[in-house]
N, C-alpha and C. Protein backbone atom coordinates (compact mmCIF):
# COMPACT_ATOMS: atom_id res chain seq x y z
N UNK A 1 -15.67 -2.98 29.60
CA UNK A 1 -15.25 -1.66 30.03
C UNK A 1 -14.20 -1.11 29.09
N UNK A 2 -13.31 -1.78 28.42
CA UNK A 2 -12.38 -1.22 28.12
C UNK A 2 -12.75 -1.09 26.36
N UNK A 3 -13.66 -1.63 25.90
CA UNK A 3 -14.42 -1.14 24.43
C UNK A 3 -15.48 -0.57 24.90
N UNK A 4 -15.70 -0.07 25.89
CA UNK A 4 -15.94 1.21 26.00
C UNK A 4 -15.14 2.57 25.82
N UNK A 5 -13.89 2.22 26.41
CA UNK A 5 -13.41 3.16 26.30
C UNK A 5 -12.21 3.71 25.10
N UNK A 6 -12.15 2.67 24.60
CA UNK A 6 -12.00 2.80 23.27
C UNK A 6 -12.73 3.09 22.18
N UNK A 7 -14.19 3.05 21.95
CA UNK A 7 -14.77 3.27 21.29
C UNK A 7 -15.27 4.94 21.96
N UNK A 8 -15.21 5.56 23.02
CA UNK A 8 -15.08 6.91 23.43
C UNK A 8 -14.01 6.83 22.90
N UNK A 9 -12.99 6.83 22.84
CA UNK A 9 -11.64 7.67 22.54
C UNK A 9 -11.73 8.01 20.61
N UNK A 10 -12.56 6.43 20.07
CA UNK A 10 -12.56 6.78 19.18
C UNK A 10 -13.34 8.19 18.55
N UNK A 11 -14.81 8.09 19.23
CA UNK A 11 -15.30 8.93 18.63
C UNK A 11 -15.17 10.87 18.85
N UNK A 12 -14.63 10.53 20.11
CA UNK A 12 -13.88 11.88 20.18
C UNK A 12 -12.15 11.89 19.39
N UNK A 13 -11.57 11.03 18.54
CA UNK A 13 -10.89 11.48 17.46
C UNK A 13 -11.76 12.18 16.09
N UNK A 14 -12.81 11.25 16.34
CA UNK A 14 -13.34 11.32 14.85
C UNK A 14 -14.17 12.63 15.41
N UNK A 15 -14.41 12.91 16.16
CA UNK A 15 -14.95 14.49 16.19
C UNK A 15 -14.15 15.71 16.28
N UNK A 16 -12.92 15.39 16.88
CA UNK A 16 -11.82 16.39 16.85
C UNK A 16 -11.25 16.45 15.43
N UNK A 17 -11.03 15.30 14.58
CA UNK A 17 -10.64 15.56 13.44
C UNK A 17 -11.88 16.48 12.29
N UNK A 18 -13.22 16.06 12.79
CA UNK A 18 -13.77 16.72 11.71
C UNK A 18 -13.77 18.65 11.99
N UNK A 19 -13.60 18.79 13.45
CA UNK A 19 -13.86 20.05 13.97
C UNK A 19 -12.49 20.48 13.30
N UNK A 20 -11.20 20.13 13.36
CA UNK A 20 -10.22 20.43 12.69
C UNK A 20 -10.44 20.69 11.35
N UNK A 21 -10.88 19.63 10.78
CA UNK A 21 -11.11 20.08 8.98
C UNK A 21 -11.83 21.07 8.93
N UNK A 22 -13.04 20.94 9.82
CA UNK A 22 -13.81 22.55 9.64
C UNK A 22 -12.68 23.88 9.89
N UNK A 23 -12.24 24.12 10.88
CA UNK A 23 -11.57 25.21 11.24
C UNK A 23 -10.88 25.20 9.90
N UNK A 24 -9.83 24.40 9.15
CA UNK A 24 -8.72 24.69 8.80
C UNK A 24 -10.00 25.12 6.86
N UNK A 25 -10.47 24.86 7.28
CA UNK A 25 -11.43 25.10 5.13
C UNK A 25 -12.07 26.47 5.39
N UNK A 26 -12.60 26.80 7.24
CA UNK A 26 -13.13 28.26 7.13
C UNK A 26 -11.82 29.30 7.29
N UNK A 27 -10.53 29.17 7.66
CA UNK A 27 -9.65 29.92 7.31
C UNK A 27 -8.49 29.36 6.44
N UNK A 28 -9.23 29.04 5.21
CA UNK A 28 -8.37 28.68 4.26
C UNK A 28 -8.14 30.23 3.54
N UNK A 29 -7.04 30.27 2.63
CA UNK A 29 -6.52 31.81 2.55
C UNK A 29 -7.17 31.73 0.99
N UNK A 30 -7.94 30.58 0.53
CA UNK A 30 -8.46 30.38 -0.82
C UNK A 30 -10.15 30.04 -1.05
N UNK A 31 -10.76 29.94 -2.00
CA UNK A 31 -12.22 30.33 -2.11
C UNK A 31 -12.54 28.52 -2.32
N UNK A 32 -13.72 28.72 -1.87
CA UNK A 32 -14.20 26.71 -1.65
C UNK A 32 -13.61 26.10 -2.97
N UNK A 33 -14.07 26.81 -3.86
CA UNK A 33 -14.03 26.36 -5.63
C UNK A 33 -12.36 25.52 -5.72
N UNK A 34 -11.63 26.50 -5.33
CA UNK A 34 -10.26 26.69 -5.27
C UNK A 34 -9.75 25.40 -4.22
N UNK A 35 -10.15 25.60 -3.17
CA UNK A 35 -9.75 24.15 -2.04
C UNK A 35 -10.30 23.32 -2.60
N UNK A 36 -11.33 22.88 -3.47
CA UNK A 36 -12.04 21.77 -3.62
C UNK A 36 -11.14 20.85 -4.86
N UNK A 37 -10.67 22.45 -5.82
CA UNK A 37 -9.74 21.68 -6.54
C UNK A 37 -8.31 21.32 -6.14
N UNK A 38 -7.85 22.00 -5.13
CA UNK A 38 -6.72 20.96 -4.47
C UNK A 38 -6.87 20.71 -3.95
N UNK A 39 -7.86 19.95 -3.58
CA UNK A 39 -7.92 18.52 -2.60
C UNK A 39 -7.99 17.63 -3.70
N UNK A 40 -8.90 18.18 -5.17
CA UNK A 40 -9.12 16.84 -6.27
C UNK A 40 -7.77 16.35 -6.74
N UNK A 41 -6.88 17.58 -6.81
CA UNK A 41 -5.58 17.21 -7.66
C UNK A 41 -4.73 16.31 -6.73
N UNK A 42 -4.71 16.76 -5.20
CA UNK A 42 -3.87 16.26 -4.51
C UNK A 42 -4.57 14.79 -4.59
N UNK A 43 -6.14 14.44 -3.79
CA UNK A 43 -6.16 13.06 -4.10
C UNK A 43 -5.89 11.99 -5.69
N UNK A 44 -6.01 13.08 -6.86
CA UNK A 44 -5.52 12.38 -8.18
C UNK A 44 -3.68 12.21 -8.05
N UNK A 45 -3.22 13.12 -7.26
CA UNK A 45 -1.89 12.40 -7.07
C UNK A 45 -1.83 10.93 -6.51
N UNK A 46 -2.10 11.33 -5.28
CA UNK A 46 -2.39 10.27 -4.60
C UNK A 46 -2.78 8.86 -5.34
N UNK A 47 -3.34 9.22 -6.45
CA UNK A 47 -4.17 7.29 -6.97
C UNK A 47 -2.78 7.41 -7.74
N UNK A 48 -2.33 8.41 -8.25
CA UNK A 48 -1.34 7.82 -9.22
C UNK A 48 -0.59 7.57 -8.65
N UNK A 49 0.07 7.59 -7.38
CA UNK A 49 1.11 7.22 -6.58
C UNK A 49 1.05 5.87 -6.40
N UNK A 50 -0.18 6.11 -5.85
CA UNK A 50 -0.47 4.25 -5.41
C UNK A 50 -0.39 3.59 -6.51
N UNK A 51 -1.34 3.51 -7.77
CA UNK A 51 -1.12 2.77 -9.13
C UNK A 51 0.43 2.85 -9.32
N UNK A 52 0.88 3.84 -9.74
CA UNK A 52 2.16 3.39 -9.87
C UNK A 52 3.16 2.36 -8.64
N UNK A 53 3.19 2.40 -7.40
CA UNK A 53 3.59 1.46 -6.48
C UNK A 53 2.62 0.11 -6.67
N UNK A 54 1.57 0.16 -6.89
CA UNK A 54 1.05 -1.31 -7.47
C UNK A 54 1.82 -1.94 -8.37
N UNK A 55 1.59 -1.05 -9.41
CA UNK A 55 2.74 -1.80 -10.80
C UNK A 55 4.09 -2.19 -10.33
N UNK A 56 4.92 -1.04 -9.64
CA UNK A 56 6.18 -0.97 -9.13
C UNK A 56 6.20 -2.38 -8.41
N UNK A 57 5.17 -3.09 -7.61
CA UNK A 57 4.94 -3.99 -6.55
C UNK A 57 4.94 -5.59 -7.62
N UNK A 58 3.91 -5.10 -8.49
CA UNK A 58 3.50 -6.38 -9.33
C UNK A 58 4.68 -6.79 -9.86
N UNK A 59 5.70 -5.62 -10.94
CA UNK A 59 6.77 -6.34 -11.11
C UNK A 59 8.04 -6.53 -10.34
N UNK A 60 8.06 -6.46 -9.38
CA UNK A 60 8.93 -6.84 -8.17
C UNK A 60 8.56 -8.21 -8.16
N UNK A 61 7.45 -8.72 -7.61
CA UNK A 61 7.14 -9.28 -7.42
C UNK A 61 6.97 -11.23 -8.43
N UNK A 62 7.12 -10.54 -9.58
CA UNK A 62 7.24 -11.30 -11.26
C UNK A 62 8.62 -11.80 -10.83
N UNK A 63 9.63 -10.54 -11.12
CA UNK A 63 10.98 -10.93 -10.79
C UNK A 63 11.25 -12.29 -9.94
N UNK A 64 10.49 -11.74 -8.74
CA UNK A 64 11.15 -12.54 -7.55
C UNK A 64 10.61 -14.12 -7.60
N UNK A 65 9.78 -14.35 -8.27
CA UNK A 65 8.61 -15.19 -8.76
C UNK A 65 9.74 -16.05 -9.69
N UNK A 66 10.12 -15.53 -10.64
CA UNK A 66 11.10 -15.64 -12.00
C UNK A 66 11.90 -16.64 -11.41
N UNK A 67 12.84 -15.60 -10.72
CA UNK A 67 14.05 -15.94 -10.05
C UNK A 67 14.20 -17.22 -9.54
N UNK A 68 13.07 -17.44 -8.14
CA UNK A 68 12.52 -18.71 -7.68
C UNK A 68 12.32 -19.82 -8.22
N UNK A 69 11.53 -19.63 -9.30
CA UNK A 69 11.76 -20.91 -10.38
C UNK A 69 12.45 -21.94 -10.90
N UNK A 70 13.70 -20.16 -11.55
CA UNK A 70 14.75 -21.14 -11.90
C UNK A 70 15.69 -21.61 -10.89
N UNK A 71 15.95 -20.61 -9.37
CA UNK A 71 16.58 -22.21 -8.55
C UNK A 71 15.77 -23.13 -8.40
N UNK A 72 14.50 -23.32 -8.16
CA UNK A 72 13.92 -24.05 -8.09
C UNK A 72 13.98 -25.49 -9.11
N UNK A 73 13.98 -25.15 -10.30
CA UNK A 73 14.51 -25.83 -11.90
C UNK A 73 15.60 -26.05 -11.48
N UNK A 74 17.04 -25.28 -10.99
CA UNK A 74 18.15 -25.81 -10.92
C UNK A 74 18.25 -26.98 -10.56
N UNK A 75 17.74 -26.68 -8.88
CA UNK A 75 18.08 -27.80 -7.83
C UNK A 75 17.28 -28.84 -7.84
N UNK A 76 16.36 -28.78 -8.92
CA UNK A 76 15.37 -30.02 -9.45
C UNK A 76 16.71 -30.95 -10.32
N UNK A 77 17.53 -30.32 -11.31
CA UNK A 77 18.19 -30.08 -11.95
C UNK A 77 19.55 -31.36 -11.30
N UNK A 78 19.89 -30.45 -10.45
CA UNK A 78 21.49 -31.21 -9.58
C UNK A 78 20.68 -32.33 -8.80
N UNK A 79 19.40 -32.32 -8.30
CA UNK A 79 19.08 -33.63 -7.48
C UNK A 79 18.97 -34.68 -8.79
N UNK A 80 18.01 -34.62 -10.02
CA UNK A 80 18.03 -35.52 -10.79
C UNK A 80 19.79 -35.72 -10.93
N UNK A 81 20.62 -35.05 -11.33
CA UNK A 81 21.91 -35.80 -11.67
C UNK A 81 22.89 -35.97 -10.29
N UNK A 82 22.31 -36.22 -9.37
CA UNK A 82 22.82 -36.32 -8.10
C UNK A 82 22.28 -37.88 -8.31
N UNK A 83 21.15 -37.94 -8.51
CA UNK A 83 20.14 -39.47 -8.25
C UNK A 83 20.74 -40.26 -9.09
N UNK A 84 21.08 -39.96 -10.58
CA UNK A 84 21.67 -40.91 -11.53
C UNK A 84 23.05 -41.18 -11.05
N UNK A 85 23.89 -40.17 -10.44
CA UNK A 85 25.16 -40.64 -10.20
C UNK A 85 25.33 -41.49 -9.06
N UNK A 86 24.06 -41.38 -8.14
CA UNK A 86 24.42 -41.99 -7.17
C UNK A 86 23.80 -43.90 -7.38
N UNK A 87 22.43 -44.10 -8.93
CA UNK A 87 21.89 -45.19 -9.32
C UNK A 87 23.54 -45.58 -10.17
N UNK A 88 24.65 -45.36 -10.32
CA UNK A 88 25.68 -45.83 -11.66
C UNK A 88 26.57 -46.47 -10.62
């Protein structure tokens, strides 16, 4: 019962949203040609946004990677001369 009624709720979003896009493109104050190209430019923003937050992400991510290591190396580091001082 209740994916039922979720799957109604869905498809009356997905029909209210398309009836919306219709209304809002037949009183657009600009000619199809014209909306079609800002929707292209706006979604070419859009990829470059995201590509750039990918990259932005990847090297965040290097860093933090980096970083880890070398405590990681450190405290490899102080346990080996922790172990010898404690074998003397």
């Amino acid at each position: 019962m209740a994916d039922t009624d979720n799957d109604s709720r869905a498809i009356w979003f997905l029909a209210g949203a398309a009836i919306g896009a219709t209304v809002a493109l037949l009183f657009a104050p600009q000619s199809g040609e014209e909306t079609r190209r800002i929707i292209k430019d706006q979604a070419n923003r859009g990829k470059d946004r995201l590509s750039e937050s990918g990259r932005d992400l990847a090297d965040r991510s290097r860093e933090l990677y980096d970083k880890g290591r070398r405590i990681a190396d450190e405290a490899a580091e102080l346990f080996d001369r922790g172990k010898r001082m404690a074998q003397s």
